[in-house]
C-alpha atoms as a PDB file:
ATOM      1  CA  UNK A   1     -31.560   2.529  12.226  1.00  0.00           C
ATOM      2  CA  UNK A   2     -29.596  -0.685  12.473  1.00  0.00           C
ATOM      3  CA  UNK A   3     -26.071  -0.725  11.280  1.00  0.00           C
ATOM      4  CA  UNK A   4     -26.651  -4.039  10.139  1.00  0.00           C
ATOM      5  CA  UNK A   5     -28.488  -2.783   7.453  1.00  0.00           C
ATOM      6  CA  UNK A   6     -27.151   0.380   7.049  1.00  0.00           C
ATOM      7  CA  UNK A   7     -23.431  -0.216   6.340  1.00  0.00           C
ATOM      8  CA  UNK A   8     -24.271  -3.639   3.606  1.00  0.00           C
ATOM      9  CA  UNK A   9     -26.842  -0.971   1.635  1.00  0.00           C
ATOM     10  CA  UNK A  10     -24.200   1.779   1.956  1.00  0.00           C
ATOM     11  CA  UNK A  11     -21.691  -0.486   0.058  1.00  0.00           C
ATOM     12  CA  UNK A  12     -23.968  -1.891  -1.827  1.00  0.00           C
ATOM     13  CA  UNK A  13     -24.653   0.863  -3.231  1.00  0.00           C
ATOM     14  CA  UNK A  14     -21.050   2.280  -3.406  1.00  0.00           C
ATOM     15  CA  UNK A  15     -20.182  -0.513  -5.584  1.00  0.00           C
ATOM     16  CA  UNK A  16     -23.190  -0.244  -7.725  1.00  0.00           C
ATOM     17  CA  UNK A  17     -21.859   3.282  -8.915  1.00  0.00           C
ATOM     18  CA  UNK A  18     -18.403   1.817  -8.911  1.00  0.00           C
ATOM     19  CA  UNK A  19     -19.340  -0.544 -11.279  1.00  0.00           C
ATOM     20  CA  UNK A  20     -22.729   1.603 -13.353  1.00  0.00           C
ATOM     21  CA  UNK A  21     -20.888   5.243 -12.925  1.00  0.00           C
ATOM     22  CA  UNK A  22     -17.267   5.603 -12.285  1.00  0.00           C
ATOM     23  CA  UNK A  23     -17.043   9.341 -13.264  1.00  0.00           C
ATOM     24  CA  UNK A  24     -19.778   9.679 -10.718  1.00  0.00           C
ATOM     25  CA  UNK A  25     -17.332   9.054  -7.571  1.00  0.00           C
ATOM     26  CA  UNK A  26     -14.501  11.893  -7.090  1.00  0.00           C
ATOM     27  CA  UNK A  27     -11.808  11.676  -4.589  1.00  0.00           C
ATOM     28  CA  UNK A  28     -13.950  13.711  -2.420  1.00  0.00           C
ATOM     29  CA  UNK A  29     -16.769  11.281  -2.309  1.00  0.00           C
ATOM     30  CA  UNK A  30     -20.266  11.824  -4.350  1.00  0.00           C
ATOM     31  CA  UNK A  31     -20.014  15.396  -5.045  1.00  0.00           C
ATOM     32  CA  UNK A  32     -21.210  15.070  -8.510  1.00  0.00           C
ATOM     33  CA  UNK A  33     -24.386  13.396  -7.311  1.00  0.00           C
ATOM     34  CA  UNK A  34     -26.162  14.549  -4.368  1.00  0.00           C
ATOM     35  CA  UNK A  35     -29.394  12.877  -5.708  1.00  0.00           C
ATOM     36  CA  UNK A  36     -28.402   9.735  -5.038  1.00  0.00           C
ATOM     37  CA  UNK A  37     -27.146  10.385  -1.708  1.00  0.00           C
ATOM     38  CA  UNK A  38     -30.114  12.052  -0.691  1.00  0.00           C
ATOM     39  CA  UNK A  39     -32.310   9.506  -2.388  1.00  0.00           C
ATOM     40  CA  UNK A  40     -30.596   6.899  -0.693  1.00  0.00           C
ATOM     41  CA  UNK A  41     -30.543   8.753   2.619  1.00  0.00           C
ATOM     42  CA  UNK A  42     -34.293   8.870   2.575  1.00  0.00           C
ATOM     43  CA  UNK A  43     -34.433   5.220   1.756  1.00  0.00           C
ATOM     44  CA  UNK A  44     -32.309   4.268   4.855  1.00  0.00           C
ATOM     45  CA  UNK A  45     -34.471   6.585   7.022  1.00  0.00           C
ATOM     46  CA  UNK A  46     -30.636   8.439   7.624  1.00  0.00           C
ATOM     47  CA  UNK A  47     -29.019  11.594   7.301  1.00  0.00           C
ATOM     48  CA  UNK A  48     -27.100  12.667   3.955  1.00  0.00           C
ATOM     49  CA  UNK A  49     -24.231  13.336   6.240  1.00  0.00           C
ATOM     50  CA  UNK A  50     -24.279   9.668   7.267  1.00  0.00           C
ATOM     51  CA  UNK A  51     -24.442   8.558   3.765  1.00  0.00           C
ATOM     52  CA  UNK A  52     -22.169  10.758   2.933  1.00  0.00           C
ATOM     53  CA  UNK A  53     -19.203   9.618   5.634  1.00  0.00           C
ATOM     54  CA  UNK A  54     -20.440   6.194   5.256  1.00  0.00           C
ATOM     55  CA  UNK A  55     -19.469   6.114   1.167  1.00  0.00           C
ATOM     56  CA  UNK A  56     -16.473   8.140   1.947  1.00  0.00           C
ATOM     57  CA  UNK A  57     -14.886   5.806   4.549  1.00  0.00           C
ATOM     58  CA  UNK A  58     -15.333   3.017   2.082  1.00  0.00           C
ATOM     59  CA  UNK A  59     -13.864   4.910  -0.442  1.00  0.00           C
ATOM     60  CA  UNK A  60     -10.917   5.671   1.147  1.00  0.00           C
ATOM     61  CA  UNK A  61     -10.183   1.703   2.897  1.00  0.00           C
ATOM     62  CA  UNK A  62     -10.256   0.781  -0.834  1.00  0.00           C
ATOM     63  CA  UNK A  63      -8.158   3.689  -1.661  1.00  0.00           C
ATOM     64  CA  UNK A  64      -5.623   2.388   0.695  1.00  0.00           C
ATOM     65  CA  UNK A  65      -6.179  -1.316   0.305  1.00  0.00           C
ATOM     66  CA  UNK A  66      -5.288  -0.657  -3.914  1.00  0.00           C
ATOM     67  CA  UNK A  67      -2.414   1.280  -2.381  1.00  0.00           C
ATOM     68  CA  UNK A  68      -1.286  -1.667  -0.395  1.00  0.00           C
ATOM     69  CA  UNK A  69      -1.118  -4.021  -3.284  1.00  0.00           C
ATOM     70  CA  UNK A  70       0.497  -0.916  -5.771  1.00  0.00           C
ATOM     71  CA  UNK A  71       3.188  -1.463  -3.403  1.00  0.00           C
ATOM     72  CA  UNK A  72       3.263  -5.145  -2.785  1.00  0.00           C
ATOM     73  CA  UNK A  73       4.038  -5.454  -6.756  1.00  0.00           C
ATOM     74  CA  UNK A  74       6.698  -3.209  -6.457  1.00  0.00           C
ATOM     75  CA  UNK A  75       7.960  -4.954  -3.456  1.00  0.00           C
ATOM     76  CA  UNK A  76       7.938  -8.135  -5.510  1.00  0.00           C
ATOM     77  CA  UNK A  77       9.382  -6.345  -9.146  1.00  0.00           C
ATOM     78  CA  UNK A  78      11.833  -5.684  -6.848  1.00  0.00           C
ATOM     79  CA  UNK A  79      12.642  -8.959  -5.188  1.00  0.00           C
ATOM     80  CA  UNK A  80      12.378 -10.255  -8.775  1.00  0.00           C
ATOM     81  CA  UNK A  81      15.354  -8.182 -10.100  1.00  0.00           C
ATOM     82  CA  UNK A  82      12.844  -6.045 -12.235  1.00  0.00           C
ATOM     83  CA  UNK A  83      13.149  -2.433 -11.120  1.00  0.00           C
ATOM     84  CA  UNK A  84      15.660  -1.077  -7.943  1.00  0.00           C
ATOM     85  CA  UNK A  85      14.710   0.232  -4.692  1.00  0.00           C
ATOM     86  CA  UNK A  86      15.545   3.799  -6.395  1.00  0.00           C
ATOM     87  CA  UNK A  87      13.208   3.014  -9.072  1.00  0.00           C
ATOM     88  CA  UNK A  88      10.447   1.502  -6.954  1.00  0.00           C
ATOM     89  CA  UNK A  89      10.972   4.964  -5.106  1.00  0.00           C
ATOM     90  CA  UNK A  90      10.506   6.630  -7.981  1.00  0.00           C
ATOM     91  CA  UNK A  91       7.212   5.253  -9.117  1.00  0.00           C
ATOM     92  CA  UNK A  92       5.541   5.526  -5.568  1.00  0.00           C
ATOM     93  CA  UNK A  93       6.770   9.244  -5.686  1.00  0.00           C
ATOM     94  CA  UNK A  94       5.892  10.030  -9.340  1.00  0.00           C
ATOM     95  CA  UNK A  95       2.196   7.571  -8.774  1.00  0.00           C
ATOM     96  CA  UNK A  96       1.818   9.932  -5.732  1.00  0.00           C
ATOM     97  CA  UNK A  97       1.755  13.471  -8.103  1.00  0.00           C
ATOM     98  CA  UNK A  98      -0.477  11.398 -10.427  1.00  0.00           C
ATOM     99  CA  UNK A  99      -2.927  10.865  -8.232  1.00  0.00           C
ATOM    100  CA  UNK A 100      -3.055  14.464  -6.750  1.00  0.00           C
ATOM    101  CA  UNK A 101      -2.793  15.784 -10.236  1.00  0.00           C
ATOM    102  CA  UNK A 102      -5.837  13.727 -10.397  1.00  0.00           C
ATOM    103  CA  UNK A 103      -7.991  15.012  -7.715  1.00  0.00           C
ATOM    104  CA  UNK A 104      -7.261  18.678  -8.544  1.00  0.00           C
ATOM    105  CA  UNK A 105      -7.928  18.381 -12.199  1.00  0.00           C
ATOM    106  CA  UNK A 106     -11.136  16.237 -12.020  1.00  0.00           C
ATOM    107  CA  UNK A 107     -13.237  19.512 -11.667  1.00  0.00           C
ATOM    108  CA  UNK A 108     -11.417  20.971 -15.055  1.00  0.00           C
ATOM    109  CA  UNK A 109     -12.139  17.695 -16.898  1.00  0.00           C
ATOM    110  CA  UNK A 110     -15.462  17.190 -16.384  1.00  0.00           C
ATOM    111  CA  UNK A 111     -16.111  20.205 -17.684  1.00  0.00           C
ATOM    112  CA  UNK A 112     -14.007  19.842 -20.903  1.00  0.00           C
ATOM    113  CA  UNK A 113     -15.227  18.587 -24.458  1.00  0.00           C
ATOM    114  CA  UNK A 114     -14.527  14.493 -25.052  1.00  0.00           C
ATOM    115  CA  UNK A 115     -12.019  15.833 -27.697  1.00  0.00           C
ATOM    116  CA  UNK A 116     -10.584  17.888 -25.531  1.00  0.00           C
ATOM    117  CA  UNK A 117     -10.384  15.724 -22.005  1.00  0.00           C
ATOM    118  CA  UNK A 118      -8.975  12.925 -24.587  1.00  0.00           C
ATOM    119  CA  UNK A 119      -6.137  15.714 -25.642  1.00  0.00           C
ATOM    120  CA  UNK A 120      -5.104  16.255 -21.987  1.00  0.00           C
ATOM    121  CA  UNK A 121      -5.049  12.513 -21.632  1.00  0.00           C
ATOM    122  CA  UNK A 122      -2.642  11.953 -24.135  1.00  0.00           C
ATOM    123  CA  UNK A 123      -0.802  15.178 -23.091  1.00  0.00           C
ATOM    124  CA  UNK A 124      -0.209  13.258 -19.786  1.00  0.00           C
ATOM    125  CA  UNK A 125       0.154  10.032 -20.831  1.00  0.00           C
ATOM    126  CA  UNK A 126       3.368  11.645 -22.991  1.00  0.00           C
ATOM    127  CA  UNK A 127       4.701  13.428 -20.188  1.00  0.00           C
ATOM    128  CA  UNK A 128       4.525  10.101 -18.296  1.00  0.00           C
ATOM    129  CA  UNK A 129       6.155   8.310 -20.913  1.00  0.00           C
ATOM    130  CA  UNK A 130       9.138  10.653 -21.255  1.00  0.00           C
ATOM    131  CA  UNK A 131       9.149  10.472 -17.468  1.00  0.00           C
ATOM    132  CA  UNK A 132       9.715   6.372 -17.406  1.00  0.00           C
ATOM    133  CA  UNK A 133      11.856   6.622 -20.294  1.00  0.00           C
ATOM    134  CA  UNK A 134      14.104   8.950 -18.501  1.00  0.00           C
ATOM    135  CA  UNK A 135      13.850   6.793 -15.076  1.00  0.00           C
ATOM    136  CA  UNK A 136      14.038   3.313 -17.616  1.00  0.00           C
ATOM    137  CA  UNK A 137      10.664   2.507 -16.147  1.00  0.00           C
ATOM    138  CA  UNK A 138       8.420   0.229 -18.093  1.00  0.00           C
ATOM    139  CA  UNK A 139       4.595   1.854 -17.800  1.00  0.00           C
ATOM    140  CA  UNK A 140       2.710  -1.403 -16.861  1.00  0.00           C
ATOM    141  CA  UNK A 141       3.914  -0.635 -13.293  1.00  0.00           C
ATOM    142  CA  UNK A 142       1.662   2.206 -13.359  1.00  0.00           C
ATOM    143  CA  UNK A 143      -1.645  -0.240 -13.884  1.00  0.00           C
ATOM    144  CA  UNK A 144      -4.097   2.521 -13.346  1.00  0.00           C
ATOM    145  CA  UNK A 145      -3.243   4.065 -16.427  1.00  0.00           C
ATOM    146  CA  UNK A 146      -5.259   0.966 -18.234  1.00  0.00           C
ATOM    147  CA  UNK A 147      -8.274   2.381 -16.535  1.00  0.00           C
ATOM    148  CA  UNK A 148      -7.552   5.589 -17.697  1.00  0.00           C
ATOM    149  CA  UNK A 149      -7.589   4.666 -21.745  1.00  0.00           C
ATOM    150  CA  UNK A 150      -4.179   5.204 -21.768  1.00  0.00           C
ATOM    151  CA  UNK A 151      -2.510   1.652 -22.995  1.00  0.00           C
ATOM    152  CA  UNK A 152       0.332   2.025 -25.541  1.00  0.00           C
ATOM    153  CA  UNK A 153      -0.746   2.262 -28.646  1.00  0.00           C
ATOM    154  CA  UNK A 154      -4.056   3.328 -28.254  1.00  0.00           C
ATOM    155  CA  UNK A 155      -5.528   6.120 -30.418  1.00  0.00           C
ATOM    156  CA  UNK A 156      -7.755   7.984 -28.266  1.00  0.00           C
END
């Protein structure tokens, strides 16, 4: 089949779940819903391992181009006076764990209660706190944790 056609449907459809079904993307691609890969994969007249590589490459380039500008905003809190090298260190190292932590608990949350995923939210959201406190972070340099329902001050 053309890759044309192949690669604009395959991120098409990438961002459609982006945007209709975050929880339905893992770090390791669309394990959570081999339906739609095979679905789709039937619709492009491809494999499921093409589909599959296909949403997992552009998973990763966006991976790596939100990486990019993480650390262009550091670069610039720290041309601005905002945080120090050691700091900006620091959060790259400590946004690092986060994200790993991330990947190898997304199994053991998805299978948790809302009551109790929310709990192990704010459990890490406190450690994280006491973490920047300690390091005189401010938290808004860690923007993901907006996605994650974890602003200050929010009950959840």
């Amino acid at each position: 089949m053309n890759k044309k056609i192949i690669i604009p449907a395959v991120a098409l459809a990438f961002f459609g779940i982006t945007i209709f079904g975050v929880n339905t993307v893992s770090a390791h691609g669309l394990g959570a819903q081999p339906e739609f890969v095979v679905n789709l994969a039937q619709k492009l007249g491809v494999s499921e391992d093409s589909v599959k590589n296909a949403l997992d490459q552009i998973h990763q380039e966006h991976r790596a181009d939100m990486q990019v500008k993480f650390e262009e905003r550091l670069n610039q809190a720290v041309t601005d006076g905002k945080i120090t090298e050691e700091q900006k260190q620091l959060i790259l190292q400590k946004h690092s764990e986060i994200m790993e932590q991330r990947v190898s608990n997304h199994e053991a949350l998805q299978n948790m209660t809302p009551d109790e995923r929310r709990e192990a939210m704010k459990s890490l959201h406190t450690e994280l706190e006491s973490w920047a406190t300690e390091h005189g972070i401010d938290l808004s340099y860690f923007r993901f944790e907006k996605r994650m329902g974890m602003r200050e001050g929010r009950e959840n």
